[in-house]
Protein backbone atom coordinates (compact mmCIF):
# COMPACT_ATOMS: atom_id res chain seq x y z
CA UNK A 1 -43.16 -53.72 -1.39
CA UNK A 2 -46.93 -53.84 -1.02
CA UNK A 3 -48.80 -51.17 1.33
CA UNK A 4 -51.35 -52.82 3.72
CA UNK A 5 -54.08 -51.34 5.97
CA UNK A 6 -54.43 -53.89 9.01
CA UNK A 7 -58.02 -53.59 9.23
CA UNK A 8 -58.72 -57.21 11.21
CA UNK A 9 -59.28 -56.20 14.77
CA UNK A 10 -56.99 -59.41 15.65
CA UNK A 11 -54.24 -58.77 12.97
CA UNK A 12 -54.04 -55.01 14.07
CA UNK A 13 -53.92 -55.38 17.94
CA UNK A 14 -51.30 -58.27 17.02
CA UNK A 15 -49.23 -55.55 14.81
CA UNK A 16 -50.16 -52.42 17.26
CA UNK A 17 -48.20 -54.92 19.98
CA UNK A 18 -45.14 -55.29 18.14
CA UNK A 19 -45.15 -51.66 16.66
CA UNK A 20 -45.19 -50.44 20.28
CA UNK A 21 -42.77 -53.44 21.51
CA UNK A 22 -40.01 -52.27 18.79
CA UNK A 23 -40.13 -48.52 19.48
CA UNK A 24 -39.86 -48.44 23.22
CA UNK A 25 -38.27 -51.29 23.87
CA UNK A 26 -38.21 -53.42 27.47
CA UNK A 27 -36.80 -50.53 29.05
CA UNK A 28 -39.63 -48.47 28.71
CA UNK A 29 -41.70 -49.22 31.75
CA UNK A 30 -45.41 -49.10 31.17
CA UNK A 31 -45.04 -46.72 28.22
CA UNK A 32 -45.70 -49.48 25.59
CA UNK A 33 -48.56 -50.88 27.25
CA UNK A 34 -50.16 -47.36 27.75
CA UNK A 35 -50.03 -46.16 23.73
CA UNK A 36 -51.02 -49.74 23.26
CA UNK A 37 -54.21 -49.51 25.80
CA UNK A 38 -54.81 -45.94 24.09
CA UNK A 39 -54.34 -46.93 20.97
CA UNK A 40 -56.23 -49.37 20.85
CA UNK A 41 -59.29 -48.29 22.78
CA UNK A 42 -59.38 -44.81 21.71
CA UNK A 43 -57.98 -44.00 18.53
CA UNK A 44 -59.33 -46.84 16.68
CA UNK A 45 -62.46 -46.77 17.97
CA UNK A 46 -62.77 -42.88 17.40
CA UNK A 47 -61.27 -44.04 13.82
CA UNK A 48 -58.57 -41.60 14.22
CA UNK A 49 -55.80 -44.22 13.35
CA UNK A 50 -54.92 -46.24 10.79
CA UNK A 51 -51.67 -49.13 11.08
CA UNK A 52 -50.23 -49.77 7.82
CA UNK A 53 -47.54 -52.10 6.99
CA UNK A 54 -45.39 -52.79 4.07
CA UNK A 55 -44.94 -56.47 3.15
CA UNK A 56 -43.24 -58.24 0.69
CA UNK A 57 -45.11 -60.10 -2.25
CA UNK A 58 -45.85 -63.51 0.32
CA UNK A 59 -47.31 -61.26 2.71
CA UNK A 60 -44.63 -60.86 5.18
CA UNK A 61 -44.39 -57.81 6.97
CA UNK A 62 -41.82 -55.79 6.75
CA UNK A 63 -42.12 -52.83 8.48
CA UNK A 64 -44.92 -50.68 10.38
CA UNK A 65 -46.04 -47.53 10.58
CA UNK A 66 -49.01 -45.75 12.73
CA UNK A 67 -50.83 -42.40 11.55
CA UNK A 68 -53.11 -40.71 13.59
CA UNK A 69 -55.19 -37.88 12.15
CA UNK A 70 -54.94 -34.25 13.02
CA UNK A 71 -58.13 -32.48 14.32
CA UNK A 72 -59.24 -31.17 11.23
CA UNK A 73 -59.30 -34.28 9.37
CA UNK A 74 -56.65 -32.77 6.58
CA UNK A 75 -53.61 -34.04 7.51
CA UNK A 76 -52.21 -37.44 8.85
CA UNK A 77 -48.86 -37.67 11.28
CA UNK A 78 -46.55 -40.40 11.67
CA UNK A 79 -46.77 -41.38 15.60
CA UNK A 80 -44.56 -44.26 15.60
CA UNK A 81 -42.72 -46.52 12.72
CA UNK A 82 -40.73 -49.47 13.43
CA UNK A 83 -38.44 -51.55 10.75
CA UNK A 84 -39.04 -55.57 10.94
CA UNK A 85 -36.56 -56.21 8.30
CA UNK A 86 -32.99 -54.32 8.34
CA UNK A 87 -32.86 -53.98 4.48
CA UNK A 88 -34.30 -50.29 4.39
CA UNK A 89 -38.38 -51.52 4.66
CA UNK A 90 -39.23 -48.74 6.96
CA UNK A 91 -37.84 -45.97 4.23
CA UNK A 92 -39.34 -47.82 1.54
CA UNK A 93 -43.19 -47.56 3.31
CA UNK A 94 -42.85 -44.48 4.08
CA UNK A 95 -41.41 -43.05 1.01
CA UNK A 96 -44.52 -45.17 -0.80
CA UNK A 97 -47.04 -43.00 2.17
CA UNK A 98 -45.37 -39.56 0.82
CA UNK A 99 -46.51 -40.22 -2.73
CA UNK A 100 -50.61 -40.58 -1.40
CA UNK A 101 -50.81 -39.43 1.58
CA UNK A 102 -50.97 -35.93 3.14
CA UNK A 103 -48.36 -36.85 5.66
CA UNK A 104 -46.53 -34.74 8.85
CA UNK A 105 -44.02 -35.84 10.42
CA UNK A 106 -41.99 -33.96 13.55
CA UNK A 107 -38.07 -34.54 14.49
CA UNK A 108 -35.69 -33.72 16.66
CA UNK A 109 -32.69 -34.04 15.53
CA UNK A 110 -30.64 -33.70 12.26
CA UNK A 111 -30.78 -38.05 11.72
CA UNK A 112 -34.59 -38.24 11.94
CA UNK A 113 -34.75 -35.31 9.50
CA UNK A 114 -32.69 -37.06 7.34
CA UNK A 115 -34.17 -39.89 7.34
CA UNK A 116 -37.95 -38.16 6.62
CA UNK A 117 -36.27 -36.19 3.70
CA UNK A 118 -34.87 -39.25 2.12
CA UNK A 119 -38.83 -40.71 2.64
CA UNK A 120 -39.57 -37.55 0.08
CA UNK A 121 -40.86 -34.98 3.39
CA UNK A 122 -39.54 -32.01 1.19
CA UNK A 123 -41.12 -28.99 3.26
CA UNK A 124 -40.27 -28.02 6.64
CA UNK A 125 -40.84 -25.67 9.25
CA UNK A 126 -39.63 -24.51 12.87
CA UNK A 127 -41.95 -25.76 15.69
CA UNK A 128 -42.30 -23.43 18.88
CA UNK A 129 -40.66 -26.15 20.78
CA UNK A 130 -36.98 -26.11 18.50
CA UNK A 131 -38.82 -29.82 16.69
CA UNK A 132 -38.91 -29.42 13.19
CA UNK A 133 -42.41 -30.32 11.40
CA UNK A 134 -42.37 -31.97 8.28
CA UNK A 135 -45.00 -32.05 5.49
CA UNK A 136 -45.19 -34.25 2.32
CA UNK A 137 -46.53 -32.62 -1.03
CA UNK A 138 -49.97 -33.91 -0.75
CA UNK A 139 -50.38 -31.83 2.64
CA UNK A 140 -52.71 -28.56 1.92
CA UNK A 141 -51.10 -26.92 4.82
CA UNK A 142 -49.03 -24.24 3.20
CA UNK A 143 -47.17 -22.69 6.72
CA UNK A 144 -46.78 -24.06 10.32
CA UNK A 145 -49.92 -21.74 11.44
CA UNK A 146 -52.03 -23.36 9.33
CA UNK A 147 -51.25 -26.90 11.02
CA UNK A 148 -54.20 -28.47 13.42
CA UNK A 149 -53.05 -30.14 16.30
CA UNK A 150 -52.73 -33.84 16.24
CA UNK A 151 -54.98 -35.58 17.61
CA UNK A 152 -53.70 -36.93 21.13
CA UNK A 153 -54.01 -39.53 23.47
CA UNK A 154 -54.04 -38.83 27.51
CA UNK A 155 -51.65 -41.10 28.59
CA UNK A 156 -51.72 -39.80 32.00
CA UNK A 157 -55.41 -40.81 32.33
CA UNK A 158 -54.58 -44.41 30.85
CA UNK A 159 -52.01 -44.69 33.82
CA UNK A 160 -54.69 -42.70 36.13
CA UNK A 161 -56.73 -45.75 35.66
CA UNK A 162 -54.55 -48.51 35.35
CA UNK A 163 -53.33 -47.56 38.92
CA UNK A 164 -56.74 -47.81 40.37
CA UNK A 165 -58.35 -50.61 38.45
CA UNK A 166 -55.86 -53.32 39.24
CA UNK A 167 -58.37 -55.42 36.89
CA UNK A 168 -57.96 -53.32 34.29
CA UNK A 169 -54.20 -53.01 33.93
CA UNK A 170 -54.21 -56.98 33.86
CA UNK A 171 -56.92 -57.26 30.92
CA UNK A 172 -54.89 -54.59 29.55
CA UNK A 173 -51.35 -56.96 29.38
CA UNK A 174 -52.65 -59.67 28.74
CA UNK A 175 -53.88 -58.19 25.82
CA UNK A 176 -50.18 -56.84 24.62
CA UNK A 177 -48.61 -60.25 25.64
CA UNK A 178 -51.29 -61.77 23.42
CA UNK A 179 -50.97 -59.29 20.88
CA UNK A 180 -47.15 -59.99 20.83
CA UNK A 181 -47.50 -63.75 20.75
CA UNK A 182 -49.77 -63.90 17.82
CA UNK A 183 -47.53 -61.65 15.80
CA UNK A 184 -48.38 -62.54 11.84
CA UNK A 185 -46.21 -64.33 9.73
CA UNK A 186 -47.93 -62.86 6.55
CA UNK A 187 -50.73 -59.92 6.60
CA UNK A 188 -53.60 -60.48 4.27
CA UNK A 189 -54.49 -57.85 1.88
């Protein structure tokens, strides 16, 4: 498996899409199309964000994963992560991420920390909310107080808007039902 940054503007909001599509689901209401909209507009733009994806040696991608920076630039977190491919893909990525990047990662239960120590997230700590943070090697943080906050989108302002700019909210899924239609066969390095 190859790592990929999805750099192309139409690639990425294509990848974003599905990303967001596979974790939430159709039952999620408008909570796809938000962290798409935010995403998207704010993250990316502030350069916050980066979408990798692991593909296979044609190109095909196999699984996704979104990091989004914490506020003192040190430290990168693992916001979302879907599996394309049900032969492991999404361990394999991330387990690839541990080895150079300076990675965090928070759980809630005793599967998802399973799954993050079998991705090589070796250190862990106790969150004030019962979560459990997790750090790869290559994070300088040595204890949970020396963690910056992620940095975080305001979803209820995305929905603020989208309720009273009608125009907006349309541009906005159109976009993700765009973004889901040209879904790429094969990601270009």
């Amino acid at each position: 498996m190859k790592v990929v940054q999805i750099k192309e503007a139409g690639q990425r909001d294509a990848c974003l899409a599905r990303l967001c599509a596979e974790v939430y689901g159709q039952a999620a209401g408008l909570t796809p199309l938000v962290v798409f909209t935010g995403v998207r507009n704010v993250l990316f733009k502030q350069e916050v964000a980066r979408l990798l994806a692991g593909v296979d040696s044609s190109g095909k991608p196999l699984a996704l994963v979104l990091l989004v920076l914490d506020e003192a630039g040190e430290g990168m977190t693992i916001t979302h992560t879907c599996e394309l491919d049900s032969d492991g893909a999404s361990q394999r990525l991330i387990s690839e991420l541990t080895l150079k990047a300076p990675l965090r990662v928070d759980v809630d239960s005793p599967e998802q920390q399973a799954f993050y120590q079998g991705c090589g997230i070796k250190r862990w700590f106790e969150a004030q909310d019962g979560q459990l943070i997790g750090l790869s090697g290559r994070h300088p943080a040595g204890s949970r107080d020396e963690l910056a906050a992620t940095v975080a989108l305001d979803e209820t302002l995305i929905l603020r808007r989208f309720k009273h700019d009608a125009k907006a909210f349309e541009v906005a899924k159109q976009d993700f039902l765009n973004g889901l239609q040209a879904f790429p066969s094969r990601i270009k390095a």
